[in-house]
Protein backbone atom coordinates (compact mmCIF):
# COMPACT_ATOMS: atom_id res chain seq x y z
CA UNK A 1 57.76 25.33 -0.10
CA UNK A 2 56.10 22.84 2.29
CA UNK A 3 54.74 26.43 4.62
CA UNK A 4 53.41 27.73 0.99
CA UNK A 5 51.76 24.26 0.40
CA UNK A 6 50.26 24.00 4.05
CA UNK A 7 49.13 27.81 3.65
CA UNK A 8 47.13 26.53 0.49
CA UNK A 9 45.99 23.75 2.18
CA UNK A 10 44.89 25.53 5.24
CA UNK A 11 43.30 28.37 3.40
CA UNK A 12 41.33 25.47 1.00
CA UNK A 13 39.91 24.15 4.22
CA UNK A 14 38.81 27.25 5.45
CA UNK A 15 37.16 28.10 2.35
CA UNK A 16 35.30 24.61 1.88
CA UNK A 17 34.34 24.58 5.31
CA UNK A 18 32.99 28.52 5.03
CA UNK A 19 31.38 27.61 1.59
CA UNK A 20 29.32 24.75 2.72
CA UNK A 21 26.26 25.83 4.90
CA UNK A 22 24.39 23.36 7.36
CA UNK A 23 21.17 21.69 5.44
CA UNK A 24 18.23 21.91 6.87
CA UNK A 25 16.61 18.02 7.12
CA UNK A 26 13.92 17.30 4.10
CA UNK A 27 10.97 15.50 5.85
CA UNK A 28 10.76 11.75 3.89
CA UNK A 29 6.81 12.84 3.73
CA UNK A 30 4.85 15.86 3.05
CA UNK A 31 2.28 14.79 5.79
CA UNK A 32 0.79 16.81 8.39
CA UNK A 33 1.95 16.29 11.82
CA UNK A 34 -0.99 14.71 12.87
CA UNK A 35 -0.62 12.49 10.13
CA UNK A 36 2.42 11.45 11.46
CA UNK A 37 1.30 10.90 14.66
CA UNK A 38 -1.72 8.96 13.44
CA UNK A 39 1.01 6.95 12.17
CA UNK A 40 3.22 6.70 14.67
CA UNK A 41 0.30 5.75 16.49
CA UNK A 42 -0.33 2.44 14.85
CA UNK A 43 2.79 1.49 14.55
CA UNK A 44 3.04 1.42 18.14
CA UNK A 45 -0.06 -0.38 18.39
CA UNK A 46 0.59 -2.88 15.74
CA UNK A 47 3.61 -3.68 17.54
CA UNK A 48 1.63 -4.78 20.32
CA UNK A 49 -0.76 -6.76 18.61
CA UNK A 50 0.37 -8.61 15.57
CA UNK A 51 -2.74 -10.76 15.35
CA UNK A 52 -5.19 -7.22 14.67
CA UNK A 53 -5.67 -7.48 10.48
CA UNK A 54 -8.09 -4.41 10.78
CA UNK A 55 -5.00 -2.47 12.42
CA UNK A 56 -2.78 -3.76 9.87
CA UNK A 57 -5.27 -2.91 6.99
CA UNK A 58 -5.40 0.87 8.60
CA UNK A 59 -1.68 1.08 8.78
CA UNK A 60 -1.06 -0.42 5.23
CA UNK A 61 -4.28 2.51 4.42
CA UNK A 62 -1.98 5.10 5.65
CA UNK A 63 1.53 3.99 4.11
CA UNK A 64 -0.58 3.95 0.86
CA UNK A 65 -1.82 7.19 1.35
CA UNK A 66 2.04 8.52 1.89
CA UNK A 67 2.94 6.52 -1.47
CA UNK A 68 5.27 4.46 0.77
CA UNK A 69 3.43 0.83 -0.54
CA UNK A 70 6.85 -1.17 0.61
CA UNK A 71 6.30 -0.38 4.14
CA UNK A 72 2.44 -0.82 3.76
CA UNK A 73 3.35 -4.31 2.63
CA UNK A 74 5.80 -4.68 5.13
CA UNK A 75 3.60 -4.05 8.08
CA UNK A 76 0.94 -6.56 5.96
CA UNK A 77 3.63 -8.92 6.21
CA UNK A 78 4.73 -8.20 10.30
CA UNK A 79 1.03 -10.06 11.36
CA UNK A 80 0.75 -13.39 12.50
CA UNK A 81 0.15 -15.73 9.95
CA UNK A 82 -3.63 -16.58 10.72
CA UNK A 83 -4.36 -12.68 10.54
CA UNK A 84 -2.63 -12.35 7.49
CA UNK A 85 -5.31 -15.06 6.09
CA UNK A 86 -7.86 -12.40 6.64
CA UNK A 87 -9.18 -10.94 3.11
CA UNK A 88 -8.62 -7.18 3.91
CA UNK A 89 -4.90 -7.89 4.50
CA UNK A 90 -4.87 -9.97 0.84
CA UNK A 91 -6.73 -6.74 -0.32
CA UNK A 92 -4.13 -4.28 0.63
CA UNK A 93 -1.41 -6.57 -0.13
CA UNK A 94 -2.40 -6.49 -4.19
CA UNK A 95 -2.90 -2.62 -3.21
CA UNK A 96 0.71 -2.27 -2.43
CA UNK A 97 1.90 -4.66 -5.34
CA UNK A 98 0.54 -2.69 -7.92
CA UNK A 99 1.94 0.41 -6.56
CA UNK A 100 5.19 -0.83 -6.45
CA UNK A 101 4.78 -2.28 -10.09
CA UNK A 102 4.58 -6.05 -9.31
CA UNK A 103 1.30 -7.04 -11.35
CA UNK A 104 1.48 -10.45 -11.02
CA UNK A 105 1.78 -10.30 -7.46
CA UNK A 106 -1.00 -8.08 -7.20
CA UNK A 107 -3.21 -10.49 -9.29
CA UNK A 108 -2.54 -13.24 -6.91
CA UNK A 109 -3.13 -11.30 -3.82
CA UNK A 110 -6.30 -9.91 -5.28
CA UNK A 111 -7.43 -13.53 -6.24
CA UNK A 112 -7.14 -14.97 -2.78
CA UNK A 113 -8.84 -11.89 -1.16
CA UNK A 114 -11.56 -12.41 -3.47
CA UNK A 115 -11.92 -16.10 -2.32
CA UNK A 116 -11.74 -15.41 1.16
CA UNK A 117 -13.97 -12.58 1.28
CA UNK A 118 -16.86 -15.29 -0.73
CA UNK A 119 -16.17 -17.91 1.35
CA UNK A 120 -16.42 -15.98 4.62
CA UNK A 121 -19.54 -14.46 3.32
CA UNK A 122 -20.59 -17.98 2.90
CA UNK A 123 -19.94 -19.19 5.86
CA UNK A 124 -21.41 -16.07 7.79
CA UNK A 125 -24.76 -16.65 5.67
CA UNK A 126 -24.56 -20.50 6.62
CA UNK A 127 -24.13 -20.21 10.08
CA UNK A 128 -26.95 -18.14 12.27
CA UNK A 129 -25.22 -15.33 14.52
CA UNK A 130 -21.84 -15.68 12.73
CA UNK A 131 -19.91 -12.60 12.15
CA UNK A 132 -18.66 -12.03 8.53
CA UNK A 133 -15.16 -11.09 8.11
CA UNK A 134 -15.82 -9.46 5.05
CA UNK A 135 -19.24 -8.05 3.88
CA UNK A 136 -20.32 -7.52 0.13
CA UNK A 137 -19.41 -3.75 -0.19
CA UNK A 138 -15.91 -5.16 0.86
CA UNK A 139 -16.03 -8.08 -1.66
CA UNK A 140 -17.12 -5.36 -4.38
CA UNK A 141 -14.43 -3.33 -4.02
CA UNK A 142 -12.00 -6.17 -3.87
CA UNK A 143 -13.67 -8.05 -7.04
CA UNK A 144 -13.56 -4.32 -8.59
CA UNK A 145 -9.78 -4.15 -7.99
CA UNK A 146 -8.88 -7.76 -9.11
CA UNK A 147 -10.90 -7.29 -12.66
CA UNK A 148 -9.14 -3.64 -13.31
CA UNK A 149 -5.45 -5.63 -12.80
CA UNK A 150 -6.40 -8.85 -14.48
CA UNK A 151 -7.74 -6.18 -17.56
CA UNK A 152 -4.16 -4.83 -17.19
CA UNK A 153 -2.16 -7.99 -17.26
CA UNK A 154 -4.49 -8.69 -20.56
CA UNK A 155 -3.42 -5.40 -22.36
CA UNK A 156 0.69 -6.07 -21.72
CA UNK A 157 0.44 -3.69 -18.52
CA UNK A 158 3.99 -4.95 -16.44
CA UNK A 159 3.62 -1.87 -13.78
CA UNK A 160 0.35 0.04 -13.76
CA UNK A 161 2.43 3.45 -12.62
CA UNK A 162 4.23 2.99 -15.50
CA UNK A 163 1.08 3.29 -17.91
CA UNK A 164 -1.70 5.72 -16.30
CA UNK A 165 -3.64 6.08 -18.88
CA UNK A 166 -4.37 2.15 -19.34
CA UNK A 167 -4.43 1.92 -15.66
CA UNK A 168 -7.29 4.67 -15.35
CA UNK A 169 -9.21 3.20 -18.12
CA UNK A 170 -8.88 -0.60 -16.42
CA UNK A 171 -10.61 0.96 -13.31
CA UNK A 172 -12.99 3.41 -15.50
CA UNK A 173 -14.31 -0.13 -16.96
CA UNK A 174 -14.49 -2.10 -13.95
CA UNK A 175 -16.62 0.35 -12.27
CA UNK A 176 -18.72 1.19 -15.68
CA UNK A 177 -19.63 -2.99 -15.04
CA UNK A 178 -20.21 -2.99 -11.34
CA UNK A 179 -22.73 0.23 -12.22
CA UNK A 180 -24.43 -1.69 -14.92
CA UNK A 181 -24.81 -4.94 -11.97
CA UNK A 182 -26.10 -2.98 -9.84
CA UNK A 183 -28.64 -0.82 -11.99
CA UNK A 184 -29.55 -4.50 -13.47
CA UNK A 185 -30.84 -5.78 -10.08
């Protein structure tokens, strides 16, 4: 009995290991290789210089890109703490809040990029020769972005993926406004 039981056994494990075939790896993105590489890229150079927020803001770009807004905000999060002052870092920061569905985070992130980016503007126009770390297109765009998810937290929107069509419309109006301040001018 225990030779008929082993012989089952045996011929189970034979089977199960003839049955199951070697998987080929999924890649975790669909990007190109050069893509990758670009990444790869800064990573390795962020590494090196944690005090770069326009390295940061092109790594968070490309994490964003790849739908991966967890390790865009991580690598927002991996620069020094005067860098991560800088407006473009508070910009992509509410960028990678709202795609991972925290709204309220993504409010307060845009808020404080939109008062650094004014008050650097400020202080670049009050000071001859001083360089701006934020310039007006930049401050558009971020003011743009902070009225579509302040529009959303108004209407009941918790995660903006969650409700595209509200989301879309949020944006559709924010822009609609910037166009009519701008044609006003």
């Amino acid at each position: 009995m225990v030779r008929f039981l082993n012989g089952v056994f045996g011929f189970a494990v034979v089977s199960l290991f003839i049955a199951v075939q070697a998987q080929t790896p999924a890649p975790i993105w669909e990007a190109q290789p050069s893509e990758l590489r670009r990444i790869a890229d800064l990573e390795a150079a962020l590494e090196g210089n944690r005090s770069d927020p326009e390295l940061a803001a092109q790594l968070a770009d490309e994490y964003l890109h790849q739908r991966e807004p967890e390790l865009a905000a991580a690598a927002l999060r991996a620069l020094d703490v005067d860098a991560q002052r800088d407006p473009i870092v508070q910009h992509r920061l509410a960028l990678a809040y709202a795609d991972m569905g925290q709204l309220s985070d993504a409010i307060a992130s845009a808020r404080v990029a939109s008062a650094r980016c004014m008050h650097a503007i400020e202080d670049a126009e009050a000071v001859p020769g001083l360089r701006s770390s934020c310039s007006e297109t930049t401050l558009t765009r971020v003011e743009l972005h902070r009225t579509a998810l302040e529009r959303l937290e108004a209407w009941g929107v918790v995660d903006p993926q969650q409700d595209p069509a509200k989301t879309e419309l949020a944006y559709g109006l924010s822009y609609r406004i910037a166009r009519l301040a701008v044609s006003q001018r």
